[in-house]
PDB file of N, CA and C in Angstrom:
ATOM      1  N   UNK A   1      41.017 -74.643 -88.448  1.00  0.00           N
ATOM      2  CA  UNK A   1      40.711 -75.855 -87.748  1.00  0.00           C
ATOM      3  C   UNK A   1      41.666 -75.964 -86.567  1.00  0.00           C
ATOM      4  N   UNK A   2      41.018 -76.500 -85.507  1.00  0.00           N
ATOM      5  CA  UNK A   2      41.888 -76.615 -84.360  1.00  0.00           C
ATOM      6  C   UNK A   2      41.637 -77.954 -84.031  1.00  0.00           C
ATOM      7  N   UNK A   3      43.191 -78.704 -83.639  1.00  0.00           N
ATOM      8  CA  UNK A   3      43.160 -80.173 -83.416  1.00  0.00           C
ATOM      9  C   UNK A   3      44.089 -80.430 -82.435  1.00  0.00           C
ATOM     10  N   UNK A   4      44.150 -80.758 -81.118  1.00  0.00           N
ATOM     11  CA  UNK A   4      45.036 -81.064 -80.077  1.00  0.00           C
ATOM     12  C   UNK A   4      45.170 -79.565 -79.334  1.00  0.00           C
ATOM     13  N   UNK A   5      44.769 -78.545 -79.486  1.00  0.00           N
ATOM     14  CA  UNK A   5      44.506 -77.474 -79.232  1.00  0.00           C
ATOM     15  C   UNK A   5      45.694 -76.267 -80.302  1.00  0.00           C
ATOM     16  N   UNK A   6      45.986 -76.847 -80.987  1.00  0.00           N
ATOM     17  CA  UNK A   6      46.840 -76.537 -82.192  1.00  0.00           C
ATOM     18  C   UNK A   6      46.022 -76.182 -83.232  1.00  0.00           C
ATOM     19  N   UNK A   7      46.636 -74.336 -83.445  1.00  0.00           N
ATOM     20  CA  UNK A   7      44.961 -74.319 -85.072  1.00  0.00           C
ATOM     21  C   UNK A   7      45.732 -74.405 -86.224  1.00  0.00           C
ATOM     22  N   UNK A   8      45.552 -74.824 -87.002  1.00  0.00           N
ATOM     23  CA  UNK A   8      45.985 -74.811 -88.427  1.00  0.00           C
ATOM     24  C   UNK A   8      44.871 -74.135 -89.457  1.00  0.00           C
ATOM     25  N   UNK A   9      46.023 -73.593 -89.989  1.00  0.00           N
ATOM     26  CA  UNK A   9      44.957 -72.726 -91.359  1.00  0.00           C
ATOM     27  C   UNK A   9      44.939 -73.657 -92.504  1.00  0.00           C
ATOM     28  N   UNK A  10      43.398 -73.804 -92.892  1.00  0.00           N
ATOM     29  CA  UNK A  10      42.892 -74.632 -94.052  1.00  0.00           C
ATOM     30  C   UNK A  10      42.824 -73.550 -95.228  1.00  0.00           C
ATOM     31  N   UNK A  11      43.417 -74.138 -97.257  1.00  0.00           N
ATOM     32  CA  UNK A  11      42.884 -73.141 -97.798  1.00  0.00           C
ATOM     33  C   UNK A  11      41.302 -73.161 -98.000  1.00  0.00           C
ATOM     34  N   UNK A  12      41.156 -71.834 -98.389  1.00  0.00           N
ATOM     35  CA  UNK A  12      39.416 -71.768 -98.434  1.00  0.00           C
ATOM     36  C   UNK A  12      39.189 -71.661-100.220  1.00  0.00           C
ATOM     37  N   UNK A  13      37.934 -72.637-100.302  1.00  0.00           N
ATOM     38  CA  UNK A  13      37.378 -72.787 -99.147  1.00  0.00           C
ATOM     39  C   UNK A  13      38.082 -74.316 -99.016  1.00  0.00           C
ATOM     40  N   UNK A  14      37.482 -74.562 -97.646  1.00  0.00           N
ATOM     41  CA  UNK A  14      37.668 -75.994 -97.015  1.00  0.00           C
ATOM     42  C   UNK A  14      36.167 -76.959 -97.207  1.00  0.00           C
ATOM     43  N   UNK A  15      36.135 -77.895 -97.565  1.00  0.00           N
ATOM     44  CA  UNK A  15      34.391 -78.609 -97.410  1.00  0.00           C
ATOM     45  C   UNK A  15      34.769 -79.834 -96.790  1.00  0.00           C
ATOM     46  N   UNK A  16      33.558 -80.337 -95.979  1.00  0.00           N
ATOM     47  CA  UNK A  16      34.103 -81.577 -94.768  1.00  0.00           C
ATOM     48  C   UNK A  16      32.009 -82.354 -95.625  1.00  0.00           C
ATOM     49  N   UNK A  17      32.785 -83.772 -95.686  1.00  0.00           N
ATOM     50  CA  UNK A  17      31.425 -84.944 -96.536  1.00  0.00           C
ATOM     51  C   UNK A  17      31.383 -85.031 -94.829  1.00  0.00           C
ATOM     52  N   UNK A  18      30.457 -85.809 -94.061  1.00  0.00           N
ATOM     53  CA  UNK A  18      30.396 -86.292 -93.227  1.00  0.00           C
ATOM     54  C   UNK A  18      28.726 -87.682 -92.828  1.00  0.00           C
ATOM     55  N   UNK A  19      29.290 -88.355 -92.523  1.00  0.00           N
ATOM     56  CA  UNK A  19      28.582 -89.571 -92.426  1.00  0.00           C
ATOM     57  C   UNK A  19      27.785 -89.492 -91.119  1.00  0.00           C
ATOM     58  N   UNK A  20      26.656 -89.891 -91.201  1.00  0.00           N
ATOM     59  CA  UNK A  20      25.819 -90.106 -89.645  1.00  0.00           C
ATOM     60  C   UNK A  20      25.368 -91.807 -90.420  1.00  0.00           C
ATOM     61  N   UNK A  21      26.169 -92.623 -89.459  1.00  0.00           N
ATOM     62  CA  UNK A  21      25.425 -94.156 -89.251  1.00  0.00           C
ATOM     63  C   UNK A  21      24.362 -94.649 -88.674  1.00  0.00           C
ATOM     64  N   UNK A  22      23.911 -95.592 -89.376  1.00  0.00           N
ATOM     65  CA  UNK A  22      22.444 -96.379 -89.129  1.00  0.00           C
ATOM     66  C   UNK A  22      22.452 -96.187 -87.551  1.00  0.00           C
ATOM     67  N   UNK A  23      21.689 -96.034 -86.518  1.00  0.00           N
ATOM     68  CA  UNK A  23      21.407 -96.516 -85.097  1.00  0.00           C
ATOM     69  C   UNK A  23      21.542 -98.216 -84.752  1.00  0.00           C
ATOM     70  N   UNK A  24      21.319 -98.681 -86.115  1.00  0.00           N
ATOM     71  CA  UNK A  24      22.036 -99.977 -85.915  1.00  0.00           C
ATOM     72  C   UNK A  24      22.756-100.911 -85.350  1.00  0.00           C
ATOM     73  N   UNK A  25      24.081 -99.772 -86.144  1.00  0.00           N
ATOM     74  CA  UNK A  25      25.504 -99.864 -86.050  1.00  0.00           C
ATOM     75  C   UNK A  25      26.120-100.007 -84.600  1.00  0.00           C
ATOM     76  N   UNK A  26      26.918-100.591 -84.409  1.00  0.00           N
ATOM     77  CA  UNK A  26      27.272-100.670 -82.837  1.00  0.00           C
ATOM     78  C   UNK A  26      28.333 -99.399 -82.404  1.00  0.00           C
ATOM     79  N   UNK A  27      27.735 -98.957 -81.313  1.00  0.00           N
ATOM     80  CA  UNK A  27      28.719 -97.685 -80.969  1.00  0.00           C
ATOM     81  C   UNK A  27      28.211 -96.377 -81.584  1.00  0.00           C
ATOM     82  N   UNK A  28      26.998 -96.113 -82.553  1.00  0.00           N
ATOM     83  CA  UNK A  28      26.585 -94.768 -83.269  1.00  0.00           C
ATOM     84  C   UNK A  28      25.106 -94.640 -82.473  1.00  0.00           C
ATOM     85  N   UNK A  29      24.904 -93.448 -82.242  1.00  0.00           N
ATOM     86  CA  UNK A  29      23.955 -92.922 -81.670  1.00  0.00           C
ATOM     87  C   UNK A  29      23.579 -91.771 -81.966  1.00  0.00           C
ATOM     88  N   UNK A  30      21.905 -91.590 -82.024  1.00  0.00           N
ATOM     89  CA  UNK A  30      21.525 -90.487 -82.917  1.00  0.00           C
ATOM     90  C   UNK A  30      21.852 -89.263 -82.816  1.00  0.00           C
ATOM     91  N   UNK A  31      22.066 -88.283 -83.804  1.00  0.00           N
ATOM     92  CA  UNK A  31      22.351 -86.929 -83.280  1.00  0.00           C
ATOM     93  C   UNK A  31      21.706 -86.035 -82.548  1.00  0.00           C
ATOM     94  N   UNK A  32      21.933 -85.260 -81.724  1.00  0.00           N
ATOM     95  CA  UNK A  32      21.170 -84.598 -81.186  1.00  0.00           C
ATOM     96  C   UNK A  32      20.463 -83.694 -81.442  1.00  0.00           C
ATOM     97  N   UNK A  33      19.156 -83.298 -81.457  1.00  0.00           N
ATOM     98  CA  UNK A  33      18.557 -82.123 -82.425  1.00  0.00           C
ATOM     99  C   UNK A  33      19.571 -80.575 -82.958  1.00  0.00           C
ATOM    100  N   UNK A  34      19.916 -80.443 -82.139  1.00  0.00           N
ATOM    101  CA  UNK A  34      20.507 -79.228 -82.384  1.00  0.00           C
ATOM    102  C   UNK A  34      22.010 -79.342 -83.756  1.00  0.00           C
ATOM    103  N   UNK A  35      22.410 -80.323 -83.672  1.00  0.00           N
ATOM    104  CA  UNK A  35      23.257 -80.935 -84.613  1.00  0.00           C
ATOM    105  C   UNK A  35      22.442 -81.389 -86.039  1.00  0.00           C
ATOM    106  N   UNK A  36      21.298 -81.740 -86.332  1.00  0.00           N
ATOM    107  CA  UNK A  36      21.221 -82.320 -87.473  1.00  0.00           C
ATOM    108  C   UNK A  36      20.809 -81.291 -88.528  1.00  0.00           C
ATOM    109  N   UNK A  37      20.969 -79.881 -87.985  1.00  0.00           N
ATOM    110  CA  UNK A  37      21.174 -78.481 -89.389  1.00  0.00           C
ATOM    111  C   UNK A  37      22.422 -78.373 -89.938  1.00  0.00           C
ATOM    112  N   UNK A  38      23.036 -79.580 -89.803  1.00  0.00           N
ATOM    113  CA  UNK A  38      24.907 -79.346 -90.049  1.00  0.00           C
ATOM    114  C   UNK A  38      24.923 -80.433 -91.340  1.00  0.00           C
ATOM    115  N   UNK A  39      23.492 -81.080 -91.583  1.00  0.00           N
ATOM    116  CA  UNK A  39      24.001 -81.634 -92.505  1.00  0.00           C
ATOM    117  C   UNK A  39      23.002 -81.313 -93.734  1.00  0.00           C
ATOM    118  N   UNK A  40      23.359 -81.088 -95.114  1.00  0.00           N
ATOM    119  CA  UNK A  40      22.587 -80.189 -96.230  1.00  0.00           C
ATOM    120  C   UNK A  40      22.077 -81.442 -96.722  1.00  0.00           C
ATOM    121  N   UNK A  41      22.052 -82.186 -96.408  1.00  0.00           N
ATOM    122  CA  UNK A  41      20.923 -83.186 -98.053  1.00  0.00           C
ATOM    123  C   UNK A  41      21.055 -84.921 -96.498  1.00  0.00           C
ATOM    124  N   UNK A  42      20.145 -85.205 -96.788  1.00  0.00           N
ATOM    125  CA  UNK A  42      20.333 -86.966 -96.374  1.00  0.00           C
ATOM    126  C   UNK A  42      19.765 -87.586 -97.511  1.00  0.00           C
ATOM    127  N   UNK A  43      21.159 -88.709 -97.807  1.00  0.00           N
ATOM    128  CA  UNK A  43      20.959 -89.964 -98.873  1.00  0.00           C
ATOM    129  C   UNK A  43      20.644 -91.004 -97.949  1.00  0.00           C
ATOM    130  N   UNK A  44      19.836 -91.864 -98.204  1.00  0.00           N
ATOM    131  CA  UNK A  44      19.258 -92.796 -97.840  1.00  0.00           C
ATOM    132  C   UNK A  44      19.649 -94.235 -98.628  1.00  0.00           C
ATOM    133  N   UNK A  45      20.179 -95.040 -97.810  1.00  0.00           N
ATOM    134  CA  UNK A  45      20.846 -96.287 -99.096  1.00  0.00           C
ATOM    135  C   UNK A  45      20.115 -97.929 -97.942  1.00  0.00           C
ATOM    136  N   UNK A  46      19.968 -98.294 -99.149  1.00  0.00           N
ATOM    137  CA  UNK A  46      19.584 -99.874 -98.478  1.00  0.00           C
ATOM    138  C   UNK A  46      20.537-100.667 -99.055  1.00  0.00           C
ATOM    139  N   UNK A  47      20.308-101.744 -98.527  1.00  0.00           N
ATOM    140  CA  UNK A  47      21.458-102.956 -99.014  1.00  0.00           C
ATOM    141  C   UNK A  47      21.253-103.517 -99.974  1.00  0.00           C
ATOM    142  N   UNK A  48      22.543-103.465-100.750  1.00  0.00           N
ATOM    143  CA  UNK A  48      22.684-103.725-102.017  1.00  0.00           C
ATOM    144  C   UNK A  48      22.098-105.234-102.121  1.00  0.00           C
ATOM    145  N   UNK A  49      21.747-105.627-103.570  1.00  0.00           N
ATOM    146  CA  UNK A  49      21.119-107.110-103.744  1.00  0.00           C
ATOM    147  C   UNK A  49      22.706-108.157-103.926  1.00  0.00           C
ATOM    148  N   UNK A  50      22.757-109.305-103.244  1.00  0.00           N
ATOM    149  CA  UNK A  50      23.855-109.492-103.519  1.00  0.00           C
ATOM    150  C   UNK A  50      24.768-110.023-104.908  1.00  0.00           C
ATOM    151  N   UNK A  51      24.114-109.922-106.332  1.00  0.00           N
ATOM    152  CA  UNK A  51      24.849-109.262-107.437  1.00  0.00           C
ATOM    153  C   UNK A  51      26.038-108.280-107.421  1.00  0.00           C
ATOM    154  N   UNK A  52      25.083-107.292-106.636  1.00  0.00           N
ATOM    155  CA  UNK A  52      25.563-105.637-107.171  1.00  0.00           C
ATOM    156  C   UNK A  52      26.339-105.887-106.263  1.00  0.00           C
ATOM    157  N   UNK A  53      26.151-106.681-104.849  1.00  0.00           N
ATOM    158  CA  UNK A  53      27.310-106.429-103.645  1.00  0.00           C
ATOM    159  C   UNK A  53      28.965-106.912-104.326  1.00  0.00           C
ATOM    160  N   UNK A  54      28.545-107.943-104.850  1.00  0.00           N
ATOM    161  CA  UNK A  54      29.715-109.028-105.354  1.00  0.00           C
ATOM    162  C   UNK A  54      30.362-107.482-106.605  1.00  0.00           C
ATOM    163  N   UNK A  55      29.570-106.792-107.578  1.00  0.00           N
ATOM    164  CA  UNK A  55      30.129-106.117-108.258  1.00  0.00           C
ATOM    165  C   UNK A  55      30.742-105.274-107.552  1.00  0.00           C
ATOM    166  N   UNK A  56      30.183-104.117-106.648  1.00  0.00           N
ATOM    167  CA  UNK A  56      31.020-103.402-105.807  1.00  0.00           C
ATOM    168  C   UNK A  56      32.394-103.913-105.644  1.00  0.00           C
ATOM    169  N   UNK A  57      32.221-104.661-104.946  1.00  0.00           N
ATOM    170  CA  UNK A  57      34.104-105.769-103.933  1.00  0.00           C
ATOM    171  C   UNK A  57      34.806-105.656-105.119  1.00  0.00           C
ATOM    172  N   UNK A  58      34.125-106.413-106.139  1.00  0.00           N
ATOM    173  CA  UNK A  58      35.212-106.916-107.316  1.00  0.00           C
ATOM    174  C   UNK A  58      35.596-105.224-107.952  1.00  0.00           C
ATOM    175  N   UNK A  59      34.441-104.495-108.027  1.00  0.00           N
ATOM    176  CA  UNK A  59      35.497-103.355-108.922  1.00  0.00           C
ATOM    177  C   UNK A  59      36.066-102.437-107.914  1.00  0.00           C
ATOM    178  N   UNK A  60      36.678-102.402-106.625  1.00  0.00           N
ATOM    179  CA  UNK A  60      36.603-101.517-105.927  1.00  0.00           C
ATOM    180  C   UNK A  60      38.100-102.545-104.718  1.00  0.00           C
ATOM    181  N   UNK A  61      38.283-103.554-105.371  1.00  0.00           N
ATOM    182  CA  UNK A  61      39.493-103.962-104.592  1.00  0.00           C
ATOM    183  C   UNK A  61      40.035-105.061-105.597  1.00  0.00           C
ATOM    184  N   UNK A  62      40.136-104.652-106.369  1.00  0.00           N
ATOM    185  CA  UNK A  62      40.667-106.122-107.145  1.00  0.00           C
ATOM    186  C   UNK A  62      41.443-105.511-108.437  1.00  0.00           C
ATOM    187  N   UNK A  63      41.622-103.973-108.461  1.00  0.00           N
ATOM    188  CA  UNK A  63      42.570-103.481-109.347  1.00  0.00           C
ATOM    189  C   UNK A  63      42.692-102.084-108.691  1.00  0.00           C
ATOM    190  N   UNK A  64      43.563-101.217-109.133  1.00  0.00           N
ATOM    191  CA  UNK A  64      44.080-100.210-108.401  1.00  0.00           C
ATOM    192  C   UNK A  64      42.778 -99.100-109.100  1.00  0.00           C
ATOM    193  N   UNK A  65      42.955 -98.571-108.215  1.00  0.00           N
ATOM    194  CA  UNK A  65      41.688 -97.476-108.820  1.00  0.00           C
ATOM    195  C   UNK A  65      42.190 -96.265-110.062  1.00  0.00           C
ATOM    196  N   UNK A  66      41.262 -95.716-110.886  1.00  0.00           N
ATOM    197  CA  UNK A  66      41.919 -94.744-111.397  1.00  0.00           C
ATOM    198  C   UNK A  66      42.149 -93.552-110.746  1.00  0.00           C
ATOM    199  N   UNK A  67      43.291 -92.626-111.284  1.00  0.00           N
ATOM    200  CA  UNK A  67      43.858 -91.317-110.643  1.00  0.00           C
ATOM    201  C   UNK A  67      42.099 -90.382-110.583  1.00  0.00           C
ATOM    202  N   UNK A  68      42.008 -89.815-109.602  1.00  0.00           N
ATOM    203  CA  UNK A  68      41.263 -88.605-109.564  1.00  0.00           C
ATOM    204  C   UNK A  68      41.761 -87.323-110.607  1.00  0.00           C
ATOM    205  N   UNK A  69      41.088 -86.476-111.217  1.00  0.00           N
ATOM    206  CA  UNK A  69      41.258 -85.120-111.893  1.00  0.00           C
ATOM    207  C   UNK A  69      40.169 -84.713-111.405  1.00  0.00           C
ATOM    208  N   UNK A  70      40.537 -83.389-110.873  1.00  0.00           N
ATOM    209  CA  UNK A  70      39.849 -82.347-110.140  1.00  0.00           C
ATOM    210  C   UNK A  70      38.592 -81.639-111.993  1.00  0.00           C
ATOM    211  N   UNK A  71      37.573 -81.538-111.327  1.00  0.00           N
ATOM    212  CA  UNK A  71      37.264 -80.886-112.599  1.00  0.00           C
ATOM    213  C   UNK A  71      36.664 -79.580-112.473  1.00  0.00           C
ATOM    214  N   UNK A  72      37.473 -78.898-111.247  1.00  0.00           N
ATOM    215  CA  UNK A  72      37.267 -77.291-111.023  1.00  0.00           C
ATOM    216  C   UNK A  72      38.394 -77.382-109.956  1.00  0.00           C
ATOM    217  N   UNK A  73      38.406 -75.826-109.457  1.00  0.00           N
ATOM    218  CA  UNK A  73      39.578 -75.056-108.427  1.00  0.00           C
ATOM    219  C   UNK A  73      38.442 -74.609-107.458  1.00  0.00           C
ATOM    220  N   UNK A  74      39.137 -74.325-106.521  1.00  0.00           N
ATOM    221  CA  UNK A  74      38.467 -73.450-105.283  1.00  0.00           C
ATOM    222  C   UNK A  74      38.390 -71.946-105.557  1.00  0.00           C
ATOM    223  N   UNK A  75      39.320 -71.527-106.892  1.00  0.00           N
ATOM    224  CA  UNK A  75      38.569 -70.581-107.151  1.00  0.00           C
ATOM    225  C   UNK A  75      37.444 -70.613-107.651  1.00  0.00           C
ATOM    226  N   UNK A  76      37.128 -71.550-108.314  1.00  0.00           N
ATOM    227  CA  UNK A  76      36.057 -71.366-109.236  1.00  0.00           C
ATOM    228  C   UNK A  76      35.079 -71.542-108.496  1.00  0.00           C
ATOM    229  N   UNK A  77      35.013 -72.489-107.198  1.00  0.00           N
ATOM    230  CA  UNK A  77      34.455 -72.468-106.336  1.00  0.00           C
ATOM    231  C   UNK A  77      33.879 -71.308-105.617  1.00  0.00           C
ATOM    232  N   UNK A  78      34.681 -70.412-105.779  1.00  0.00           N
ATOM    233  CA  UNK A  78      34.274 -69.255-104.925  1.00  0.00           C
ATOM    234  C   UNK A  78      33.822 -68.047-106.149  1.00  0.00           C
ATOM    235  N   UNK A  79      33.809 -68.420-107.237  1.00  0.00           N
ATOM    236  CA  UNK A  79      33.388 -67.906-108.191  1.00  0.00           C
ATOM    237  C   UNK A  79      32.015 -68.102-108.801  1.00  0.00           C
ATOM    238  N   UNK A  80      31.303 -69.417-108.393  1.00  0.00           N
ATOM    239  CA  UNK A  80      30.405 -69.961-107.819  1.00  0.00           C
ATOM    240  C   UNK A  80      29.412 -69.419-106.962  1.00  0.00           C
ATOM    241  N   UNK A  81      30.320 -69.548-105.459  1.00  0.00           N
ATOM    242  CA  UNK A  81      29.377 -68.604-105.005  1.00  0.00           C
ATOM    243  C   UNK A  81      29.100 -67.038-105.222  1.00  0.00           C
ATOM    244  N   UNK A  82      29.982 -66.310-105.890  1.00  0.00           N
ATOM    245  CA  UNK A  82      29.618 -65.287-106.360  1.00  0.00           C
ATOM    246  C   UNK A  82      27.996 -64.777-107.136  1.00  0.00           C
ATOM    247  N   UNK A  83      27.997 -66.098-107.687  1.00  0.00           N
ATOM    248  CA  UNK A  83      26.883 -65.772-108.942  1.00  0.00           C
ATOM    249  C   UNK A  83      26.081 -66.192-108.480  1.00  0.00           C
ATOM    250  N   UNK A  84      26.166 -66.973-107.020  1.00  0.00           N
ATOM    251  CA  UNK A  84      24.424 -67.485-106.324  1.00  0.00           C
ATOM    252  C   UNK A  84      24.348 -66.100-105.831  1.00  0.00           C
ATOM    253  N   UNK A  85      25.457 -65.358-104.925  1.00  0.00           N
ATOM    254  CA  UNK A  85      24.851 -64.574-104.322  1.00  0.00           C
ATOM    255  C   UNK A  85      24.172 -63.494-105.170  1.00  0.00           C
TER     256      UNK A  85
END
């Protein structure tokens, strides 16, 4: 990865989630064709009913979250792709 024109080595593999926002949104604008093979799956979400909104907030800022545990390595990851290929 190169950032400020500085490259840094990522271990591999490296995986990047990345978000494309509603056209909505102020300031987001659609991608350009040639860009939207960069992304493998689109989830599609509507707005929550406001129940579920109120549940979200409350479980998601109103106590500390639990620790993450990884439940694989990047080897295994790449051990993974071994057996697709």
């Amino acid at each position: 990865m190169t950032s400020g024109g500085t490259r840094y080595n990522l271990p591999e593999p490296f995986f990047v989630l990345a978000t494309q926002n509603p056209i909505e949104m102020e300031g987001t604008y659609p991608l350009p064709e040639a860009q939207l093979d960069r992304f493998m799956f689109n989830v599609m979400l509507d707005y929550l009913s406001e129940d579920d909104e109120v549940t979200v907030v409350t479980q998601t800022t109103s106590r500390k979250p639990d620790p993450i545990s990884p439940i694989f390595t990047g080897d295994d990851i790449r051990g993974f792709h071994e057996v697709v290929r």
